[in-house]
Protein backbone atom coordinates (compact mmCIF):
# COMPACT_ATOMS: atom_id res chain seq x y z
CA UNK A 1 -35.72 15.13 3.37
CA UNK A 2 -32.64 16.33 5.48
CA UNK A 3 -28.98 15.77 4.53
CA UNK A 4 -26.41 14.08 6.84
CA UNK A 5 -23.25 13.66 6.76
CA UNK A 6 -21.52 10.43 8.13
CA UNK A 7 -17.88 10.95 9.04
CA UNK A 8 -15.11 8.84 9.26
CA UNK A 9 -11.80 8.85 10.79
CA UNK A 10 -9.62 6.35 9.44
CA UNK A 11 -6.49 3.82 10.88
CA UNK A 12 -3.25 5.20 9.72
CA UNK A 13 -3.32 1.50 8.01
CA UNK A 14 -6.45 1.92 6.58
CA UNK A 15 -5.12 1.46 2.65
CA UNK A 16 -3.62 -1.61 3.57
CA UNK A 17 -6.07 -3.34 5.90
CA UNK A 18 -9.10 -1.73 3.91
CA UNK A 19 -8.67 -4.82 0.55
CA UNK A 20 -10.07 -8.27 2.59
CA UNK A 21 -13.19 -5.63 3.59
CA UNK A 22 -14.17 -3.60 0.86
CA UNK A 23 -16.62 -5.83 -0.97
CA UNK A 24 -18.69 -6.00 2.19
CA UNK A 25 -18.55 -2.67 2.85
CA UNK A 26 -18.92 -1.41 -0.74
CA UNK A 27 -22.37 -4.18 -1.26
CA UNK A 28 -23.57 -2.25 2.39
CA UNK A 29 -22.84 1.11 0.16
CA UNK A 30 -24.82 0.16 -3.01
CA UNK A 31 -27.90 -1.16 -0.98
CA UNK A 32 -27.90 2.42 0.82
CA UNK A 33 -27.60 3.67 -2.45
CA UNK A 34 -30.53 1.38 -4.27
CA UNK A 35 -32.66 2.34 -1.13
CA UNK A 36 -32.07 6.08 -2.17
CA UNK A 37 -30.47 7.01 1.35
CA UNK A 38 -26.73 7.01 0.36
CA UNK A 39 -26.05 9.65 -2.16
CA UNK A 40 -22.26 9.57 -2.22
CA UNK A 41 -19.78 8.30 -0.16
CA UNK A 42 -15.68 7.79 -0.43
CA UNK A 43 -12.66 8.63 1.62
CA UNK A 44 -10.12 11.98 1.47
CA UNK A 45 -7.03 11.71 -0.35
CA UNK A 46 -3.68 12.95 0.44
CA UNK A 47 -3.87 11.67 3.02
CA UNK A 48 -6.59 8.89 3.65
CA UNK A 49 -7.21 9.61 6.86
CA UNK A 50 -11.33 10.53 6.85
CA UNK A 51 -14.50 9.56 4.76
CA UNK A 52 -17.28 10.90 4.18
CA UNK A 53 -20.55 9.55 3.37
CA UNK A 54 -23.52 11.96 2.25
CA UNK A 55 -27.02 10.97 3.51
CA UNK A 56 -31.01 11.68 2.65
CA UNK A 57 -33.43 10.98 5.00
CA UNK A 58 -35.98 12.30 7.38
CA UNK A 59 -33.29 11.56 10.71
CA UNK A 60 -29.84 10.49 11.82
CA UNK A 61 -31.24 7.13 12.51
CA UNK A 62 -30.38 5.69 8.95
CA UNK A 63 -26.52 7.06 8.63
CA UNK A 64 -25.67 5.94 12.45
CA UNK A 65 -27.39 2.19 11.24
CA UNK A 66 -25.15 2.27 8.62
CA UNK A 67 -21.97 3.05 10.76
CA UNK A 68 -22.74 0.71 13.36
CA UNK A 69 -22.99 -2.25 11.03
CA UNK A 70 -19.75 -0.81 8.35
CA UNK A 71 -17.80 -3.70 8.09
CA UNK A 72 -14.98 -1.37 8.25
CA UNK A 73 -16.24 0.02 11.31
CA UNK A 74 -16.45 -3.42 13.14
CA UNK A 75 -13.23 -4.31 12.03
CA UNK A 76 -11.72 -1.14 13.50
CA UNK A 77 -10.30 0.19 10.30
CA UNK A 78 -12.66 3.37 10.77
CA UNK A 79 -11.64 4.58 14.47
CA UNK A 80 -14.26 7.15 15.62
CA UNK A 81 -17.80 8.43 13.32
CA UNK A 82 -20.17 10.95 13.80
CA UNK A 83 -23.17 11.74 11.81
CA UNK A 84 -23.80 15.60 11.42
CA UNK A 85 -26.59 17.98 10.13
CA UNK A 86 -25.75 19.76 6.80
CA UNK A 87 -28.30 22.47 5.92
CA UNK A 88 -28.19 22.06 1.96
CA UNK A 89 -29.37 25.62 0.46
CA UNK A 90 -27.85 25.30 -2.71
CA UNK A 91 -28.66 23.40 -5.57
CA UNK A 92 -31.28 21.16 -6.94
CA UNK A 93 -31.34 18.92 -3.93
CA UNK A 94 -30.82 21.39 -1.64
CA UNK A 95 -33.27 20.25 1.62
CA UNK A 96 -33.54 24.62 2.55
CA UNK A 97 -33.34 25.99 -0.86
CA UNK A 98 -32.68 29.90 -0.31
CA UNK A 99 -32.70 32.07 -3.29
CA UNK A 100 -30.93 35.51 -3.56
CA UNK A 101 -33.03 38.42 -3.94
């Protein structure tokens, strides 16, 4: 399994606006997470202006499904995503373990 990581760039309102949403989007987070494709997921702090959600899964397809139906993505609190390779080589769920020599 590959890693991917979904990205987020958040309205400057996005604290605000984010309350009337979150139970949707947090259920859509917890069934990606029962499903064993989500591993962890929250926004940056100081300031909240990105997320980032960590992904497990053979392609892209499954993080990009998720953005495209994010409640907070359809209601335009999230204002651009991408979903990005990350070569894992460290650690026990590393996807390209490398050990030193």
């Amino acid at each position: 399994m590959a890693h991917w990581l979904l990205l987020y760039d958040l309205a400057p309102d996005y604290l605000e606006r984010r309350g009337v949403l979150r139970s949707a989007h947090l259920l859509d987070a917890e069934a990606a997470v029962a499903r064993g494709e989500l591993v962890l997921g929250g926004a940056l702090a100081d300031p909240a202006d990105r997320a980032v959600l960590l992904f497990t899964s053979d392609d892209a397809r499954v993080a990009e499904q998720f953005a495209r139906a994010d409640p907070y993505v359809t209601a335009g609190l999230v204002t651009a995503w991408q979903v990005r390779s990350w070569v894992t080589v460290v650690g026990d769920d590393a996807a390209a373990p490398v050990r030193s020599e």
